[in-house]
N, C-alpha and C. Protein backbone atom coordinates (compact mmCIF):
# COMPACT_ATOMS: atom_id res chain seq x y z
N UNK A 1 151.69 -89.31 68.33
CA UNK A 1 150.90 -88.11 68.48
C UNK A 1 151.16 -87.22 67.27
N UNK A 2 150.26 -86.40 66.74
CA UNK A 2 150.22 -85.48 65.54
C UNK A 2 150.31 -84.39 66.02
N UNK A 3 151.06 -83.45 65.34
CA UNK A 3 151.63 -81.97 65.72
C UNK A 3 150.93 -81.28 64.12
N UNK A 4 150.65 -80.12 64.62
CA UNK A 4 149.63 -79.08 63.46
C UNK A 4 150.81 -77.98 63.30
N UNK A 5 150.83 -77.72 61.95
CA UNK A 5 152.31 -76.94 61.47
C UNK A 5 150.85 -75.75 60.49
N UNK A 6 151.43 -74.73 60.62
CA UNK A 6 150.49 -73.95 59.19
C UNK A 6 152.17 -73.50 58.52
N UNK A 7 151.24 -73.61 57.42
CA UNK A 7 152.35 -73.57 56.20
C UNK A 7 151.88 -72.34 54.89
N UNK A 8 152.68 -71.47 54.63
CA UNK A 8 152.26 -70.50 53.64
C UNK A 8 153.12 -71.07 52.37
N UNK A 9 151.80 -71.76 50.95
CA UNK A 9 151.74 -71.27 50.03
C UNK A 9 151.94 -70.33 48.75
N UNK A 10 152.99 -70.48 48.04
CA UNK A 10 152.68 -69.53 46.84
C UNK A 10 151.30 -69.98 46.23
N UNK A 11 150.37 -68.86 45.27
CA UNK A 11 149.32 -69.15 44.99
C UNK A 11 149.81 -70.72 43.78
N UNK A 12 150.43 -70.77 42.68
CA UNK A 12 150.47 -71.61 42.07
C UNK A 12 150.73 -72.62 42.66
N UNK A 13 151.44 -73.20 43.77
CA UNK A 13 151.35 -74.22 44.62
C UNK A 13 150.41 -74.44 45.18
N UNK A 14 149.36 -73.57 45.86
CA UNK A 14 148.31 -74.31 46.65
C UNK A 14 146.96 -74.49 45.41
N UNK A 15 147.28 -73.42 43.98
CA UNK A 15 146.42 -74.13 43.16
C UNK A 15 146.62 -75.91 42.57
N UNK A 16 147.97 -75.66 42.57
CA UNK A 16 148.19 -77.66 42.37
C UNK A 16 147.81 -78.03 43.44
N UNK A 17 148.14 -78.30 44.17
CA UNK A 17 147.80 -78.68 45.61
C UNK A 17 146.05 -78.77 45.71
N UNK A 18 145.29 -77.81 45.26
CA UNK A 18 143.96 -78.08 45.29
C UNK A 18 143.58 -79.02 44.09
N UNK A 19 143.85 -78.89 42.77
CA UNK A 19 143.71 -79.41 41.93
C UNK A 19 143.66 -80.92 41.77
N UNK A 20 145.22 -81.25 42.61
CA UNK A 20 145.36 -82.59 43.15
C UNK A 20 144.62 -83.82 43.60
N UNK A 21 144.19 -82.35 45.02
CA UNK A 21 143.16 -83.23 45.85
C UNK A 21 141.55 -83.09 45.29
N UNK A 22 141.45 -82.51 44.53
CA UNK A 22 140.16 -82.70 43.52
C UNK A 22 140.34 -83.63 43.08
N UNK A 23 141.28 -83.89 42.23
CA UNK A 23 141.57 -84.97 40.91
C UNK A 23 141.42 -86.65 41.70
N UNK A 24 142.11 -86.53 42.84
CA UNK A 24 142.67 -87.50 43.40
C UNK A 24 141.66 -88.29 45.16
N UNK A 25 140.86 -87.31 45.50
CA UNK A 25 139.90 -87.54 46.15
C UNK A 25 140.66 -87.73 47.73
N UNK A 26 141.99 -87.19 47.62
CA UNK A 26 142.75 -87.12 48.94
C UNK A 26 142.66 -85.92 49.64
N UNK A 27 142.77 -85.74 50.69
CA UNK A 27 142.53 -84.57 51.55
C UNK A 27 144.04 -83.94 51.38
N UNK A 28 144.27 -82.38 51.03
CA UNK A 28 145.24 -81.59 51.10
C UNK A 28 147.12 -82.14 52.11
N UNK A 29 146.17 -82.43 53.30
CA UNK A 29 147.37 -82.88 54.27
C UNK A 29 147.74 -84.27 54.10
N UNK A 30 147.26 -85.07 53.34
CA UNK A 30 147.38 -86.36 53.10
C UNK A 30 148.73 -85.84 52.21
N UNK A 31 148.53 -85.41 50.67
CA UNK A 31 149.09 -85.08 50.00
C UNK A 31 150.41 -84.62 50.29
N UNK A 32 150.08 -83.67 50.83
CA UNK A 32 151.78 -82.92 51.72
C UNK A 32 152.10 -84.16 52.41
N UNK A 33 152.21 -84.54 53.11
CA UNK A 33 152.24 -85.82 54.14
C UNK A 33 153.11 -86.74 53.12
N UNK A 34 152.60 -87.10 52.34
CA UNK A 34 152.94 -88.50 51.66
C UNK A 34 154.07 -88.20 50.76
N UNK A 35 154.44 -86.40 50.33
CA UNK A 35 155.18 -85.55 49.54
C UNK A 35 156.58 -85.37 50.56
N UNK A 36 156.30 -85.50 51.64
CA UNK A 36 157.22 -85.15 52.43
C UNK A 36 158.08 -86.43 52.87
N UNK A 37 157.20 -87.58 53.26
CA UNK A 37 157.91 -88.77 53.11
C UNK A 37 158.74 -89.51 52.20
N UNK A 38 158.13 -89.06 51.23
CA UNK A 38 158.82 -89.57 49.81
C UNK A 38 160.41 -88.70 49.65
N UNK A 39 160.22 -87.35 49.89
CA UNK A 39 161.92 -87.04 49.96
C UNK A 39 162.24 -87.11 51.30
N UNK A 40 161.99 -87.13 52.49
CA UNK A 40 162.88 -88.18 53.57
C UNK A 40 163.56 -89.51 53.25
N UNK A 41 162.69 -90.40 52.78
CA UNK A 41 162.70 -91.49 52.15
C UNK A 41 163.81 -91.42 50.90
N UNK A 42 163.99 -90.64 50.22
CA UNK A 42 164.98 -90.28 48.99
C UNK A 42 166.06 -89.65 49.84
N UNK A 43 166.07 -89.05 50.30
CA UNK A 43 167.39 -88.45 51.03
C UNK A 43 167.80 -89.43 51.82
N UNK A 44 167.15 -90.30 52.63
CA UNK A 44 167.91 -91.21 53.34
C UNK A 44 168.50 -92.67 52.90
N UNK A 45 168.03 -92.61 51.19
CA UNK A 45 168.74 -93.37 50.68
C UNK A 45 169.84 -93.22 49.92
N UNK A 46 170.39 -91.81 50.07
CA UNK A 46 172.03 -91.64 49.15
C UNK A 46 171.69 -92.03 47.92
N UNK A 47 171.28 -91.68 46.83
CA UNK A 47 170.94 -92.39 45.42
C UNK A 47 172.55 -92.42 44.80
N UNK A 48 173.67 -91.85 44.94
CA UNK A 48 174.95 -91.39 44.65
C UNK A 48 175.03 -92.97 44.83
N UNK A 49 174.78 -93.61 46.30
CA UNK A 49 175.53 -94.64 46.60
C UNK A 49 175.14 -96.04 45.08
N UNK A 50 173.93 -95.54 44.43
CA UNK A 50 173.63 -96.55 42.99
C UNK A 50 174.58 -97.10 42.29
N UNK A 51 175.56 -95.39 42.29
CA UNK A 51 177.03 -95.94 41.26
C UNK A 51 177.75 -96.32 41.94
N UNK A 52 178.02 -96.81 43.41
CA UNK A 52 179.18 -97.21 43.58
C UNK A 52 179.20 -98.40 43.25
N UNK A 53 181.23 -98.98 42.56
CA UNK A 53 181.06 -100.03 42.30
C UNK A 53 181.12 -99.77 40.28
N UNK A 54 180.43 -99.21 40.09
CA UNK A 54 179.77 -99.26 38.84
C UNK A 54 181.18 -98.48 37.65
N UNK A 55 181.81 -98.56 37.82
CA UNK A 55 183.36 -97.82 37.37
C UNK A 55 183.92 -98.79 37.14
N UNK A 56 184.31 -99.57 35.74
CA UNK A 56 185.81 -100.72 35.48
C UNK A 56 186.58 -99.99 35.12
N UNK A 57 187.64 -100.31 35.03
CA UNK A 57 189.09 -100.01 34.48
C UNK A 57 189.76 -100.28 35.74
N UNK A 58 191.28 -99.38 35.76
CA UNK A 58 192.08 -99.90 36.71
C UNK A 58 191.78 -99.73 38.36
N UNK A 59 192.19 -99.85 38.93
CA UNK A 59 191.95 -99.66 40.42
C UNK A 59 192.99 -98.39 40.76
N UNK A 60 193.57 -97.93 39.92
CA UNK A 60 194.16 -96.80 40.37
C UNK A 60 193.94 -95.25 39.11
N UNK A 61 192.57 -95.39 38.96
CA UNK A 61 191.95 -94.67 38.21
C UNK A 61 192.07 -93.24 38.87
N UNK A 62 192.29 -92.94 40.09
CA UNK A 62 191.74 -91.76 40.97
C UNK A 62 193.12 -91.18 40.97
N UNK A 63 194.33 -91.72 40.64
CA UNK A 63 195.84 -91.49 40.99
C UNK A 63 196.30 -90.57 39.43
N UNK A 64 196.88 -89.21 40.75
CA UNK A 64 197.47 -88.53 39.51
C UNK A 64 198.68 -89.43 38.98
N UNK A 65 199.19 -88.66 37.99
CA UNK A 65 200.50 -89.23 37.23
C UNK A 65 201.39 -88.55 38.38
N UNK A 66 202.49 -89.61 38.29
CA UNK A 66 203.69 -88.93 39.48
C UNK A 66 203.60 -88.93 41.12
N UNK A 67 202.20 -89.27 41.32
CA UNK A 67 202.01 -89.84 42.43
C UNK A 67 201.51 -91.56 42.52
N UNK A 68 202.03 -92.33 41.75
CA UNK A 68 201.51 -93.57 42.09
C UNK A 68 202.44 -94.19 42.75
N UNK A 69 202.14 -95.51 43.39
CA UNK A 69 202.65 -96.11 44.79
C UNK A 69 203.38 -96.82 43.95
């Protein structure tokens, strides 16, 4: 089921936003819609998690001096 949200605009945003859907032949809410998924979609992938792993050298890189085991 679809739920109707109204949303206020700064003017330079809803001029991109129109511009868009001129350029692009998509309807306004499509746009938002597909804008909003895309950072759900980015946030729920941790991009941080890219580098893990990605660090050589020693395995006790993270260890101050004077505290190693």
């Amino acid at each position: 089921m679809s739920k109707t949200i109204t949303l206020r605009l700064p003017a330079d945003l809803l001029q991109w936003l129109e511009e868009e859907s001129r350029v692009t032949g998509l309807p306004k809410g499509r746009l938002v819609r597909e804008q909003l998924e895309q950072l759900r979609t980015k946030k729920a992938r941790q991009p941080f998690l890219d580098l893990a792993g990605s660090v050589e050298g020693s395995h006790q890189l993270s260890l101050k001096k004077g505290f190693e085991a």
